[in-house]
N, C-alpha and C. Protein backbone atom coordinates (compact mmCIF):
# COMPACT_ATOMS: atom_id res chain seq x y z
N UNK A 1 8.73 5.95 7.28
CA UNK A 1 8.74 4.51 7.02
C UNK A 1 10.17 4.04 6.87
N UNK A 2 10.45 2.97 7.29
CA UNK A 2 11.65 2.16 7.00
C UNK A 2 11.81 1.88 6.30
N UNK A 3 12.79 1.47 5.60
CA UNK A 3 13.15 0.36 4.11
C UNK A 3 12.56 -0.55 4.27
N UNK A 4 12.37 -1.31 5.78
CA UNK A 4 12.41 -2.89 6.08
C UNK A 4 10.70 -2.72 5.48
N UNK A 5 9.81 -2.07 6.02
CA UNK A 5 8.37 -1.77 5.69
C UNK A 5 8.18 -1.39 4.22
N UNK A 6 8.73 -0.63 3.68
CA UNK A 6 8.81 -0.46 1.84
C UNK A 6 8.82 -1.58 1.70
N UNK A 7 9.78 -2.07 1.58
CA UNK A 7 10.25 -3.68 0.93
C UNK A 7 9.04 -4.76 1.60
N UNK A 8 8.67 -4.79 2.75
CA UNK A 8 7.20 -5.46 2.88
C UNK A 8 6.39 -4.73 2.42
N UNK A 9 6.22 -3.89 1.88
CA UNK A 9 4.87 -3.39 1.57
C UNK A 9 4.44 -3.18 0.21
N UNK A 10 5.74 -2.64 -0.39
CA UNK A 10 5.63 -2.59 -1.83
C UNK A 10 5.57 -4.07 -2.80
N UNK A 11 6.67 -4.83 -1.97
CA UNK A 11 7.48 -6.02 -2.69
C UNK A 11 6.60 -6.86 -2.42
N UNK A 12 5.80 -7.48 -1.31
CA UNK A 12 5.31 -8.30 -0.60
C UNK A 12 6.27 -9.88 -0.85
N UNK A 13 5.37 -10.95 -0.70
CA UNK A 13 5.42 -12.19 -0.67
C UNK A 13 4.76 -13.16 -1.14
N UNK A 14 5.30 -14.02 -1.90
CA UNK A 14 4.47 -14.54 -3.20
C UNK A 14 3.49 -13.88 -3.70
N UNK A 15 3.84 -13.10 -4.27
CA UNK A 15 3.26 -12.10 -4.95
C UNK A 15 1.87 -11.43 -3.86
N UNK A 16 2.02 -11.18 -2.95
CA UNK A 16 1.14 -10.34 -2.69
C UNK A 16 1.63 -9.08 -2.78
N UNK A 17 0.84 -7.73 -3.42
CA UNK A 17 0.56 -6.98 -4.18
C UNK A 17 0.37 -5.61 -2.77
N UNK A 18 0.19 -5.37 -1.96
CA UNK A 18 -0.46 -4.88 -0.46
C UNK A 18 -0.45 -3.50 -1.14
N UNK A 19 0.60 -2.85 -1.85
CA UNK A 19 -0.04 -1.46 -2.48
C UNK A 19 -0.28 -1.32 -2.98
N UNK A 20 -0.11 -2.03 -4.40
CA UNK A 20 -1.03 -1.84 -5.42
C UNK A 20 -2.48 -2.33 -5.06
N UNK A 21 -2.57 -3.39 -4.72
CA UNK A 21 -3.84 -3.67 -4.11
C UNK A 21 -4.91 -2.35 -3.00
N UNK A 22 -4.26 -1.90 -2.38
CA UNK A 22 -4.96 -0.67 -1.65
C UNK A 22 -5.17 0.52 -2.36
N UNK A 23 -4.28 0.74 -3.50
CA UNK A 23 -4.06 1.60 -4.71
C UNK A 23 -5.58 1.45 -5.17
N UNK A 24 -5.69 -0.13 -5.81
CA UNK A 24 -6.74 -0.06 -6.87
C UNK A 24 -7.80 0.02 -6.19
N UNK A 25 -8.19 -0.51 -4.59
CA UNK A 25 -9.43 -0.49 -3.54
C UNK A 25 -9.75 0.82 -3.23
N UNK A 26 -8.93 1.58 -2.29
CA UNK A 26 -8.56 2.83 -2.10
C UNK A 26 -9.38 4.18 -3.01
N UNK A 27 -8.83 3.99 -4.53
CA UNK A 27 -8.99 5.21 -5.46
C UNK A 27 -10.11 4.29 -6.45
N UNK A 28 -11.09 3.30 -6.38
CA UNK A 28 -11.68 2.51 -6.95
C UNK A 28 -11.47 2.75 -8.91
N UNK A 29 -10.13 2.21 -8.69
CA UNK A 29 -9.24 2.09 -10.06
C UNK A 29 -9.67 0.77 -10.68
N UNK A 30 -9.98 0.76 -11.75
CA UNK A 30 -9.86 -0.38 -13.05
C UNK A 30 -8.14 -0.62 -13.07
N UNK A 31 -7.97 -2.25 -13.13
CA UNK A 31 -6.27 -2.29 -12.81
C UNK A 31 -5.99 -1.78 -13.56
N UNK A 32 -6.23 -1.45 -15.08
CA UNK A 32 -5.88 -1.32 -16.37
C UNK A 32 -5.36 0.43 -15.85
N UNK A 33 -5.78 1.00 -15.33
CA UNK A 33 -5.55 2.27 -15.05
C UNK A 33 -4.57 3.12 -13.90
N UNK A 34 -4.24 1.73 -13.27
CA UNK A 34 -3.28 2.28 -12.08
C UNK A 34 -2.28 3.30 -12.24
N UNK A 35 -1.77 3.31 -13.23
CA UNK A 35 -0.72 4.35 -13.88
C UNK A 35 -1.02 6.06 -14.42
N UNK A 36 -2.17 5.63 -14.33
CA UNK A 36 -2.63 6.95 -14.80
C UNK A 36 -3.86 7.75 -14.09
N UNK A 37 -3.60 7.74 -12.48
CA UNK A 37 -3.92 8.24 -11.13
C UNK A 37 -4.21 10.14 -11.57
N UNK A 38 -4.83 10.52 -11.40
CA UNK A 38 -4.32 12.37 -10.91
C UNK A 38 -3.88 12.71 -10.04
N UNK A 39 -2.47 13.40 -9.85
CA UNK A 39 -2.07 13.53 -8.99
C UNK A 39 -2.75 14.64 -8.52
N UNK A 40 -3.50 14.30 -7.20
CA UNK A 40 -4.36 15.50 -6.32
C UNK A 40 -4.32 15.36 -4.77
N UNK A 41 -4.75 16.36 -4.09
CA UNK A 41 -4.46 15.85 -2.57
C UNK A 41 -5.45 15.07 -2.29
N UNK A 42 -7.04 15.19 -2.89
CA UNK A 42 -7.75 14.18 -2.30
C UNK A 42 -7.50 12.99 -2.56
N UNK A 43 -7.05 12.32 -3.94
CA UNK A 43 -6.31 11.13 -3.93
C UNK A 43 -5.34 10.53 -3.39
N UNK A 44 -4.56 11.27 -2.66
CA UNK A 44 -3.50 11.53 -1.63
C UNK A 44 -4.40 10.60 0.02
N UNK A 45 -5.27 11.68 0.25
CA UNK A 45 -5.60 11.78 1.20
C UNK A 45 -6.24 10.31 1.75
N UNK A 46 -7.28 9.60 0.33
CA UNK A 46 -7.80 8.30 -0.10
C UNK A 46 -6.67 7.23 0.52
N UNK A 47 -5.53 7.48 0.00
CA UNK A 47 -4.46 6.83 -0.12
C UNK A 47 -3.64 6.35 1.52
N UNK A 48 -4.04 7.66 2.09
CA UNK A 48 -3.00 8.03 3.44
C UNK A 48 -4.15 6.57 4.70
N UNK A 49 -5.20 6.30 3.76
CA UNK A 49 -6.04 5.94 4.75
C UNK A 49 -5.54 4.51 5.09
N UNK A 50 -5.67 3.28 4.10
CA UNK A 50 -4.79 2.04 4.29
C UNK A 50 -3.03 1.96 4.39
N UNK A 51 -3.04 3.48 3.79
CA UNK A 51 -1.46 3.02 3.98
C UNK A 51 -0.91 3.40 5.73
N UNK A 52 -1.46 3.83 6.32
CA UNK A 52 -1.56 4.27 7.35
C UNK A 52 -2.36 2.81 8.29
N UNK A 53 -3.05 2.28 8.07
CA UNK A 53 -3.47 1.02 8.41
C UNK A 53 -2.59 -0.38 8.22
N UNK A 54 -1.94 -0.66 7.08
CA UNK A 54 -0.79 -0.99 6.79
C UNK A 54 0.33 -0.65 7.80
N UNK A 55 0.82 0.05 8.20
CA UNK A 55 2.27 1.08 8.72
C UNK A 55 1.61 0.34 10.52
N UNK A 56 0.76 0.70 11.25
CA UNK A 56 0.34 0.07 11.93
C UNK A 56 0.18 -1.31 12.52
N UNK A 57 -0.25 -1.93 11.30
CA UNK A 57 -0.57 -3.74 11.32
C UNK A 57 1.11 -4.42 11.07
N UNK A 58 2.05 -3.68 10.68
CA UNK A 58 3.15 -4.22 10.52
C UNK A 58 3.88 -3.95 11.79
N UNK A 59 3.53 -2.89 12.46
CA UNK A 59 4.27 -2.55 13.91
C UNK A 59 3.75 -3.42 14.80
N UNK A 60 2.62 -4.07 14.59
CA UNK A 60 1.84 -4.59 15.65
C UNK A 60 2.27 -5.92 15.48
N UNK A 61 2.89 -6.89 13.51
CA UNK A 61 3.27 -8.10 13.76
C UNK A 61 4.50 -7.94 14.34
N UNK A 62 5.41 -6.82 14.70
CA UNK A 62 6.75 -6.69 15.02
C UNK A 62 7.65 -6.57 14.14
N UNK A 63 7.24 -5.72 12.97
CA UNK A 63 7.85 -5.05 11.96
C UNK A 63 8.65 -6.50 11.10
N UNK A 64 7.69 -7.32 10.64
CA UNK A 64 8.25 -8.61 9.21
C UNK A 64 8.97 -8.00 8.57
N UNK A 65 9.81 -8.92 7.74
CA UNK A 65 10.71 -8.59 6.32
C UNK A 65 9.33 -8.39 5.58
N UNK A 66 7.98 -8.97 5.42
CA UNK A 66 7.48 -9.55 4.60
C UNK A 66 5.73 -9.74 5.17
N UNK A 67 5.02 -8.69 4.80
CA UNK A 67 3.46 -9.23 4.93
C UNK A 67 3.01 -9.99 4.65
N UNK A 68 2.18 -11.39 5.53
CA UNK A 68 1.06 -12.15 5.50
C UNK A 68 0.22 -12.33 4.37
């Protein structure tokens, strides 16, 4: 991944949220709990699925500063 894609993806735009949001969908997390994940490969694996869908949909708008 690029910086330019971190920084859209993590940071978003007016507050859109795009990993934490796939975080809490993804691993069907209570927000209250995001922080305290297990680190395991199947949660990993959960994870690899939108972020990998993400990484895609940003190549396809022509790599934004900034997700939609």
């Amino acid at each position: 991944m690029s910086n330019a894609l971190t920084m859209a993806y993590y940071q978003g735009r007016d507050n859109h949220r795009g990993y934490v949001d796939d975080c809490l969908q993804a691993l069907a997390l209570d927000p209250q709990a995001i922080y305290r994940v297990k680190n395991s490969w199947s949660n990993c694996d959960r994870l690899a699925v939108p972020m990998d869908r993400r990484l895609a949909a940003w190549r396809a708008m022509g790599r934004p500063r900034n997700f939609e």
